[in-house]
C-alpha atoms as a PDB file:
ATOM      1  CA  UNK A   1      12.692  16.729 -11.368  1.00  0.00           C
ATOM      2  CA  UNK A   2      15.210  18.229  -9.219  1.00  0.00           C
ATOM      3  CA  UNK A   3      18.760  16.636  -8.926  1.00  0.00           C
ATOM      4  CA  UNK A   4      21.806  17.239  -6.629  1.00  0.00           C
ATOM      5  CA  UNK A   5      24.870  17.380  -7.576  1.00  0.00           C
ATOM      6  CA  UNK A   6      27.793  18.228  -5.701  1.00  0.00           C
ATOM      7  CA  UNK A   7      31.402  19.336  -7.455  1.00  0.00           C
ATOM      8  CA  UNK A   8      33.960  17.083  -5.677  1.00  0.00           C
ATOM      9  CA  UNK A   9      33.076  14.303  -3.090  1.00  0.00           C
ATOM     10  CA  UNK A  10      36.534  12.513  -1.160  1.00  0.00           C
ATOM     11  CA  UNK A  11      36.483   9.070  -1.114  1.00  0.00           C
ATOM     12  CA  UNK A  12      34.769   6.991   1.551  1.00  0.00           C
ATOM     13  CA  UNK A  13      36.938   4.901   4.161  1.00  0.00           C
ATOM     14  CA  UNK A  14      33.733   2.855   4.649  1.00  0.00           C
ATOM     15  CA  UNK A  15      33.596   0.094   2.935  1.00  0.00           C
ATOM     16  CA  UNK A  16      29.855  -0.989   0.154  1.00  0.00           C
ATOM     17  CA  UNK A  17      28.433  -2.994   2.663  1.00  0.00           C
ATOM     18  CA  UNK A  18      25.255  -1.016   2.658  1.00  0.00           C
ATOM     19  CA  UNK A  19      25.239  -0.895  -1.011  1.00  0.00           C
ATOM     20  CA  UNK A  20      25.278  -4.947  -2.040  1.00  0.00           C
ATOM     21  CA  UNK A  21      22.953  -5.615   1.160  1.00  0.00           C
ATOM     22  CA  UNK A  22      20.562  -3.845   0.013  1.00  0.00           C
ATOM     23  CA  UNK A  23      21.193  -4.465  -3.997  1.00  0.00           C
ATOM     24  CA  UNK A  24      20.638  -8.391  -2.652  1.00  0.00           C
ATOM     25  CA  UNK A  25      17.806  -7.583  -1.275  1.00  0.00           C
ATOM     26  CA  UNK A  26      15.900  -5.721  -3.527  1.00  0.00           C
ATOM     27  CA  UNK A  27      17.008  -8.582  -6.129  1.00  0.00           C
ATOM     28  CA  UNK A  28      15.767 -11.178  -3.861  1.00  0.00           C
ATOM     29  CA  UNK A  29      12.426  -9.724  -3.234  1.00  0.00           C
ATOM     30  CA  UNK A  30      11.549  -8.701  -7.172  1.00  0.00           C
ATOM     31  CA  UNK A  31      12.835 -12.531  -7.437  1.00  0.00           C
ATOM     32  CA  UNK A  32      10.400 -14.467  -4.508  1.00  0.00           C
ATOM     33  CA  UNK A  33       7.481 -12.153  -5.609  1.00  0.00           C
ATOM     34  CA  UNK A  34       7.340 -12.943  -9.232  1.00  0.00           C
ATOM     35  CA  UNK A  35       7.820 -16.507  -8.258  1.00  0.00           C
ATOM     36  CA  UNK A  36       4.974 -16.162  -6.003  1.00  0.00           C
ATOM     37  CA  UNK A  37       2.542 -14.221  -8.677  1.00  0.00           C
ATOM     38  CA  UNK A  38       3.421 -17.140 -11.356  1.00  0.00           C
ATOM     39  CA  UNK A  39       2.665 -19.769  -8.544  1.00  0.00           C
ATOM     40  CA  UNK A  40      -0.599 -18.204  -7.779  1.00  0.00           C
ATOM     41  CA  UNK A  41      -2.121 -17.188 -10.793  1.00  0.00           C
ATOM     42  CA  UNK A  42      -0.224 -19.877 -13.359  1.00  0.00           C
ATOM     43  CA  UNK A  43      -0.564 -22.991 -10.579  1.00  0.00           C
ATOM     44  CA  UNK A  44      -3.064 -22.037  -8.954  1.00  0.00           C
ATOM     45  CA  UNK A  45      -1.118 -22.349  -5.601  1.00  0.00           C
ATOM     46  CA  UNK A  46       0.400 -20.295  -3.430  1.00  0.00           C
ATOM     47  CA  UNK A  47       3.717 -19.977  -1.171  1.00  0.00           C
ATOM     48  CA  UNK A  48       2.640 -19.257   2.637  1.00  0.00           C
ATOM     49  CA  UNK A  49       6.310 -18.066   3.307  1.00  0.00           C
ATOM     50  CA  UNK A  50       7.033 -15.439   0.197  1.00  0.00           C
ATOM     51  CA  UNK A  51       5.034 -12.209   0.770  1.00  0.00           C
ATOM     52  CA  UNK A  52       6.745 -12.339   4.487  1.00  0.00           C
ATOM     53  CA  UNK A  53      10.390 -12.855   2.732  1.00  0.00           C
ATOM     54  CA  UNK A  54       9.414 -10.125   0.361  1.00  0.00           C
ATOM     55  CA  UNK A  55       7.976  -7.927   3.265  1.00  0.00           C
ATOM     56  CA  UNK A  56      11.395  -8.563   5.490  1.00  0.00           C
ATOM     57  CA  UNK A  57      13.609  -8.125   2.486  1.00  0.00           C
ATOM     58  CA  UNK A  58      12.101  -4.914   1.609  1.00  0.00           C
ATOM     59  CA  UNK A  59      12.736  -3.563   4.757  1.00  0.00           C
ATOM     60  CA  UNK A  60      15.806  -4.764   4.729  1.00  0.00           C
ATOM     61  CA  UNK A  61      16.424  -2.833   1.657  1.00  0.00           C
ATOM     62  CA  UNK A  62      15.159   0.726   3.246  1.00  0.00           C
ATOM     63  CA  UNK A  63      17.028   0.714   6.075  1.00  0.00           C
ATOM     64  CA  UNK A  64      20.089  -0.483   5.030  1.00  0.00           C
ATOM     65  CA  UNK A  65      19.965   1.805   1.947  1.00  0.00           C
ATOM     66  CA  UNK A  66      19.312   4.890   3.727  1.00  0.00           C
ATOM     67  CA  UNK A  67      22.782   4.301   4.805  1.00  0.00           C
ATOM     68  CA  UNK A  68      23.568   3.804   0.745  1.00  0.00           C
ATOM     69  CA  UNK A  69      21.850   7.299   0.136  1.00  0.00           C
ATOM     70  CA  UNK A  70      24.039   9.247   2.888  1.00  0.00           C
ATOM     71  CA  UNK A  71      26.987   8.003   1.109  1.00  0.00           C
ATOM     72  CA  UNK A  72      25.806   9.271  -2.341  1.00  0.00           C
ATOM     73  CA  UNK A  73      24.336  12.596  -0.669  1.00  0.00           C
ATOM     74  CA  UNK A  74      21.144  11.564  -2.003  1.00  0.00           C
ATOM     75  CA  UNK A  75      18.729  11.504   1.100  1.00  0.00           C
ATOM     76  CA  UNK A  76      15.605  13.764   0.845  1.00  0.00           C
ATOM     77  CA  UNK A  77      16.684  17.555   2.827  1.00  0.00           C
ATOM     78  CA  UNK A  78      14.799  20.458   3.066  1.00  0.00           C
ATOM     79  CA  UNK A  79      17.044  23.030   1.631  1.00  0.00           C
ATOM     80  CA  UNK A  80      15.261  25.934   1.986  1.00  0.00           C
ATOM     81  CA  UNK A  81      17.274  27.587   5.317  1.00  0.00           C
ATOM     82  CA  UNK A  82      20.423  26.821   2.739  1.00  0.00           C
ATOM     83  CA  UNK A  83      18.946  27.979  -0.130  1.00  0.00           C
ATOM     84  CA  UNK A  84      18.120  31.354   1.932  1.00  0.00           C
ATOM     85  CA  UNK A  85      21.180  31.878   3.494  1.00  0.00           C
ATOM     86  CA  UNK A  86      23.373  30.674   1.041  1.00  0.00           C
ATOM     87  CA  UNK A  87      27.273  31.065   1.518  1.00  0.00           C
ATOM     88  CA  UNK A  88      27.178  32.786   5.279  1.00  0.00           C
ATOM     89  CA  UNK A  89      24.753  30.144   7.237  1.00  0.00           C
ATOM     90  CA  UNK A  90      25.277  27.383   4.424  1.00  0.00           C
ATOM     91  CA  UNK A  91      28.066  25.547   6.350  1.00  0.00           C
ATOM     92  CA  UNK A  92      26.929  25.839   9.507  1.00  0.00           C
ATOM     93  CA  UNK A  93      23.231  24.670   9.143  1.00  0.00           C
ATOM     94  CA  UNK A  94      24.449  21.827   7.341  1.00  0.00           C
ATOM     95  CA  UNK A  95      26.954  20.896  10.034  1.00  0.00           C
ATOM     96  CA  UNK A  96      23.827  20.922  12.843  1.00  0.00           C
ATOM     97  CA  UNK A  97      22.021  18.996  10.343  1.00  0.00           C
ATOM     98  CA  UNK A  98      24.543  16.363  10.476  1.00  0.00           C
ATOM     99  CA  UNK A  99      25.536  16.784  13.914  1.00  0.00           C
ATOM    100  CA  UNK A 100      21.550  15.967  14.649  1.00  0.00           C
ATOM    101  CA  UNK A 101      20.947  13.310  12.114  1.00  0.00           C
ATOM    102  CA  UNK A 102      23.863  11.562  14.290  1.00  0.00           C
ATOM    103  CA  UNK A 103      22.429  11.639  17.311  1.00  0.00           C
ATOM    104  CA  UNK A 104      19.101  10.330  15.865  1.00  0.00           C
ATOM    105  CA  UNK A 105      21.108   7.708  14.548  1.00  0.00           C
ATOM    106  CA  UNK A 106      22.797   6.810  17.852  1.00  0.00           C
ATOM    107  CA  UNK A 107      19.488   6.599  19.721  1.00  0.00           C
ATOM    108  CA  UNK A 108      17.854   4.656  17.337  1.00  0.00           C
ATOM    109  CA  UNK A 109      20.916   2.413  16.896  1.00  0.00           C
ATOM    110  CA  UNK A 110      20.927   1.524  20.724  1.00  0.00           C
ATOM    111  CA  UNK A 111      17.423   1.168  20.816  1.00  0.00           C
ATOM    112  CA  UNK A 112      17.534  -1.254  17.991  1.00  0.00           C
ATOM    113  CA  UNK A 113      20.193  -3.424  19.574  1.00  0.00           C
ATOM    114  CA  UNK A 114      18.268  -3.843  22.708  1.00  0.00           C
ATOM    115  CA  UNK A 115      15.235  -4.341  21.124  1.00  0.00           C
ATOM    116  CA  UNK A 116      17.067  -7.163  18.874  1.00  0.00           C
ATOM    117  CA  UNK A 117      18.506  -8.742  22.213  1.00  0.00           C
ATOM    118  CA  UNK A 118      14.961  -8.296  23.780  1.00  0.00           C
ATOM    119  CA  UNK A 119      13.507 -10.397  20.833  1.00  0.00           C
ATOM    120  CA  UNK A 120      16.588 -12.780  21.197  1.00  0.00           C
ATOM    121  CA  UNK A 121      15.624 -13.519  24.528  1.00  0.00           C
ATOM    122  CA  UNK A 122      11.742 -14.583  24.165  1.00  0.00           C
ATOM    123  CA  UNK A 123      12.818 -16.626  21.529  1.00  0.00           C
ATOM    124  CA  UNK A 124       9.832 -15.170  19.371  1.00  0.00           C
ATOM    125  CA  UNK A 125       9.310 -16.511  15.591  1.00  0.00           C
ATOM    126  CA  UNK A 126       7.704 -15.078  12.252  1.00  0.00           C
ATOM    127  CA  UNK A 127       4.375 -16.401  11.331  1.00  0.00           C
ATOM    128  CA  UNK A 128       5.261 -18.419   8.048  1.00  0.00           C
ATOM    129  CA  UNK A 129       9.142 -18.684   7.989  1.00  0.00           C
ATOM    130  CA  UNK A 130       9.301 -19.524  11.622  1.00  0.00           C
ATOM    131  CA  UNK A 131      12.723 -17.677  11.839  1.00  0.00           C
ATOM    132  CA  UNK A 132      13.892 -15.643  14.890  1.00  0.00           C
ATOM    133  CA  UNK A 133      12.132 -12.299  15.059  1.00  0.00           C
ATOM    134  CA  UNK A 134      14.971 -10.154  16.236  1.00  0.00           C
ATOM    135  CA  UNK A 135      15.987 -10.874  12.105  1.00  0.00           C
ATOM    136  CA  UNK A 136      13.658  -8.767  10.852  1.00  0.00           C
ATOM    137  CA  UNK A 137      14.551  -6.000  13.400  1.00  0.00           C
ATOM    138  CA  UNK A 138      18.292  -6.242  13.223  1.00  0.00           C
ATOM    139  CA  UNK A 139      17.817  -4.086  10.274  1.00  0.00           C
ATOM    140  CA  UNK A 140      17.451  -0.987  12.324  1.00  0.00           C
ATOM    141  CA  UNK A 141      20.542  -1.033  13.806  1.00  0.00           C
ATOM    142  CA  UNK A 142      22.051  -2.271  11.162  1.00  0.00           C
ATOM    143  CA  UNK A 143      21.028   0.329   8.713  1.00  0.00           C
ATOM    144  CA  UNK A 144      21.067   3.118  11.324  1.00  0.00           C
ATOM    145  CA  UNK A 145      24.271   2.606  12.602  1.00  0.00           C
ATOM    146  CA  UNK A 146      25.804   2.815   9.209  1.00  0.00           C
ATOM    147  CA  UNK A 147      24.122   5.874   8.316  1.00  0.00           C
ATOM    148  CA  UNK A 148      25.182   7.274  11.241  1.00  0.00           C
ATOM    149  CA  UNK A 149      29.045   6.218  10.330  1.00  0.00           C
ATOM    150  CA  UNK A 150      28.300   7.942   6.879  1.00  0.00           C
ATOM    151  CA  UNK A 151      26.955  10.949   8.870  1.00  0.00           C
ATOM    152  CA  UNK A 152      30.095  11.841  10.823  1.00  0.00           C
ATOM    153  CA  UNK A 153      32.428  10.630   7.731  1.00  0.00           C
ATOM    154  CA  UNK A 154      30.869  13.905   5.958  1.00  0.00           C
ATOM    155  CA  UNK A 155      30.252  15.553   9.119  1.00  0.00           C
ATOM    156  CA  UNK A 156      34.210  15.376   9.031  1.00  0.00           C
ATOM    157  CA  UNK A 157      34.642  16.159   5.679  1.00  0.00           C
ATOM    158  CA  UNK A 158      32.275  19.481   6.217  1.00  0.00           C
ATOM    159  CA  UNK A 159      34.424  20.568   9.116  1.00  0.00           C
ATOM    160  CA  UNK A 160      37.273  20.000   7.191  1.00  0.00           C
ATOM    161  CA  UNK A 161      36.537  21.650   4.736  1.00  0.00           C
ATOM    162  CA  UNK A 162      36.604  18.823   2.198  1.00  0.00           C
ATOM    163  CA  UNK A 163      33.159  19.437   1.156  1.00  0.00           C
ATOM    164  CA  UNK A 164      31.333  22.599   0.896  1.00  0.00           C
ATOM    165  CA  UNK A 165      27.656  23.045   1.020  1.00  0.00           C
ATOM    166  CA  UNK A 166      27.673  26.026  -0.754  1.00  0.00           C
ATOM    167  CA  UNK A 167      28.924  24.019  -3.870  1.00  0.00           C
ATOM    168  CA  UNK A 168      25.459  21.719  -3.705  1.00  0.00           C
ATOM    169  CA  UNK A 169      23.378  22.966  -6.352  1.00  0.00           C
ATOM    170  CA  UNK A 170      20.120  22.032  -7.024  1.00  0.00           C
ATOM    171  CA  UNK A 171      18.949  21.361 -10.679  1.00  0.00           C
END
């Protein structure tokens, strides 16, 4: 299995948000869905409203974590182009990279929020928990609005010179 490592990371000015929503969770969901296998197959009964908690909280967890994994420099790259060109173009392609993966983030961020204010405004509910929709769907923004915060923080620390891609190695 391949792991990467990087020498010497500064410290964030962000603070763990990401980290303990999505740590809660992931908790909560491996929590309501063994409670909901004992109820069905020890009781005999069911929960109508845990598989949708479980569904919501897992998403939740993904979005919100992919934020988590930006901070760690653990999100899936290809690293071939840096692998190639490695030293010369190494800095640079990782700085478009970033430069990029923050203006996906800023599109999907404001289309998130006025999707969640859309859904605010017809007042639509979930199927079993009856809550507000635009719940679920705040996680988009949410998430994607911290990873993009993460983004430029190392986007920063690349032009800086803080970090240098060069130093990633893969194992």
């Amino acid at each position: 299995m391949e792991s990467i490592t990087m020498k010497s990371t500064p410290k964030s000015m962000i603070p763990d948000v990401e980290m303990v929503i999505a740590s809660v969770s992931l908790v909560m969901m491996a929590g309501i869905t063994a409670v909901q296998v004992f109820n069905r197959y020890v009781l005999q009964s069911s929960l109508d409203w845990s598989e949708e908690l479980a569904r919501y909280l897992f998403i939740w967890a993904v979005y919100v974590g992919c934020s988590y994994a930006t901070q760690m420099d653990r999100h899936l790259e290809v690293t071939i182009l840096r692998s190639i060109f490695k030293g010369k173009f190494a800095r640079p392609l990782t700085i478009l990279a970033s430069i990029i993966t923050v203006f996906f983030c800023a599109f999907s961020t404001v289309l998130g929020i006025k999707f969640v204010i859309f859904l605010a405004g017809t007042g639509q509910k979930t199927p079993a928990l009856e809550v507000s929709a635009y719940w679920v769907y705040l996680c988009m923004p949410v998430g994607l609005g911290f990873m993009g915060l993460r983004t430029l923080e190392r986007l920063w620390w690349l032009i800086t010179g803080k970090i240098n891609p060069a130093e990633i190695e893969i194992n």
